[in-house]
Protein backbone atom coordinates (compact mmCIF):
# COMPACT_ATOMS: atom_id res chain seq x y z
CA UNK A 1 97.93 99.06 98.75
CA UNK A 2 99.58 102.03 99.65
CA UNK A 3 102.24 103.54 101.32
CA UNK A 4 102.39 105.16 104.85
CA UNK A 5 105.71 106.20 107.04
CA UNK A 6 105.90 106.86 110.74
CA UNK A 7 108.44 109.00 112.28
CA UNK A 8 108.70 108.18 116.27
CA UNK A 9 111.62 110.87 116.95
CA UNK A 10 110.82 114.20 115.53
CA UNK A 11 108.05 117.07 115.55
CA UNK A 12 105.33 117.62 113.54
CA UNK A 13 107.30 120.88 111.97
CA UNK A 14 110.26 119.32 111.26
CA UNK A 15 108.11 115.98 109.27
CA UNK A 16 106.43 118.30 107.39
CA UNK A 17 109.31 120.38 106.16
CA UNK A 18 111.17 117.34 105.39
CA UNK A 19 107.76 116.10 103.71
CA UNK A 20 107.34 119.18 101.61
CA UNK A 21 111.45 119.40 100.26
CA UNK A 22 111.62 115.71 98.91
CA UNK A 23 108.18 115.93 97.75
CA UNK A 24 106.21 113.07 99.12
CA UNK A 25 103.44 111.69 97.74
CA UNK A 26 102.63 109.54 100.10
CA UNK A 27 101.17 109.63 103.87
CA UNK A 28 103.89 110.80 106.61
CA UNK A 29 102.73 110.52 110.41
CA UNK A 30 104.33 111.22 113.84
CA UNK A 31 103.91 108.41 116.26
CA UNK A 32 101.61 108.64 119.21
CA UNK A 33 102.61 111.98 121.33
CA UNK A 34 102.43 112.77 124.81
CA UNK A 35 103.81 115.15 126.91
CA UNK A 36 106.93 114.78 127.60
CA UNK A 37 107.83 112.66 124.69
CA UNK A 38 106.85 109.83 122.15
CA UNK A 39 105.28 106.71 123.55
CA UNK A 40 106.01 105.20 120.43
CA UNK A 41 102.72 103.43 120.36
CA UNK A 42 102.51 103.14 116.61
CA UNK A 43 106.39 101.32 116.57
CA UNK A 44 105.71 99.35 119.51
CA UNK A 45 102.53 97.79 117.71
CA UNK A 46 104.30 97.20 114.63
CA UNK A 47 107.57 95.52 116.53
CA UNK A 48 109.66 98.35 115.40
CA UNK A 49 113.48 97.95 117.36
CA UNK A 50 114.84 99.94 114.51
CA UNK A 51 114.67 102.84 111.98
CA UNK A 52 113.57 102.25 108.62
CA UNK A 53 111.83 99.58 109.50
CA UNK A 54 109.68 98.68 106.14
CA UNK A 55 106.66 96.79 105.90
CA UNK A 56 104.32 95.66 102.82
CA UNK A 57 100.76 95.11 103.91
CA UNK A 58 97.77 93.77 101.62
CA UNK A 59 94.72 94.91 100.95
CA UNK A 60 93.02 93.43 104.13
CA UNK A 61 95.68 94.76 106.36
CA UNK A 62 97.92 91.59 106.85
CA UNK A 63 101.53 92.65 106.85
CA UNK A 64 103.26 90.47 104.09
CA UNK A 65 106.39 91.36 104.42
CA UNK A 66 109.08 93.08 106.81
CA UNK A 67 112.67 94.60 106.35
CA UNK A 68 114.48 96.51 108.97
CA UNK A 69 116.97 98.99 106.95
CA UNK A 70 116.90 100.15 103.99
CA UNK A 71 117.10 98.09 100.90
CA UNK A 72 115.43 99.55 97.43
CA UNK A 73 115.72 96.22 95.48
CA UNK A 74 114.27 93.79 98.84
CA UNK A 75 111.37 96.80 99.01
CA UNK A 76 110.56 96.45 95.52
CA UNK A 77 111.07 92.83 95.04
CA UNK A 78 108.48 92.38 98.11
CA UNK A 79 105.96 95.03 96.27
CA UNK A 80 106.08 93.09 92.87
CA UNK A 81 105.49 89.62 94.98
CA UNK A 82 102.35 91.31 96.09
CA UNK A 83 101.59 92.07 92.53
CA UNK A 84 102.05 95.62 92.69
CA UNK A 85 103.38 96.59 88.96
């Protein structure tokens, strides 16, 4: 399992500064681009209506669980159901 976040608002510069001063160590992507403006492709997949929208997925790609917001204890409660220690 692993972690991946999509931004569907800002550019690439701005992600990666914001990347590089909290120190990420995980994946951080812009949605689909095209001129003119986000098409939101990635979100619209996903069902995103709202931002943070979190997601666990497994091993195979099945998303196992969904929060919209923000919620530490819900995020980690959800990654220790799916055995992640």
């Amino acid at each position: 399992m692993g972690l991946i976040a999509v931004n569907g608002f800002d550019k690439d510069d701005v992600i990666n500064k914001y990347v590089a001063e909290k120190k990420f160590t995980f994946q951080v992507g812009a949605a689909d681009k095209k001129e003119g403006g986000a098409t939101y492709d990635v979100g619209m997949r996903y069902g995103v209506s709202a931002y943070p929208t979190n997601y666990v997925v497994d091993a195979s790609g099945k998303v196992i669980w969904r929060g919209i917001g923000f919620n530490e204890g819900a995020v980690r409660k959800a990654l220790a159901d799916a055995g992640v220690k």
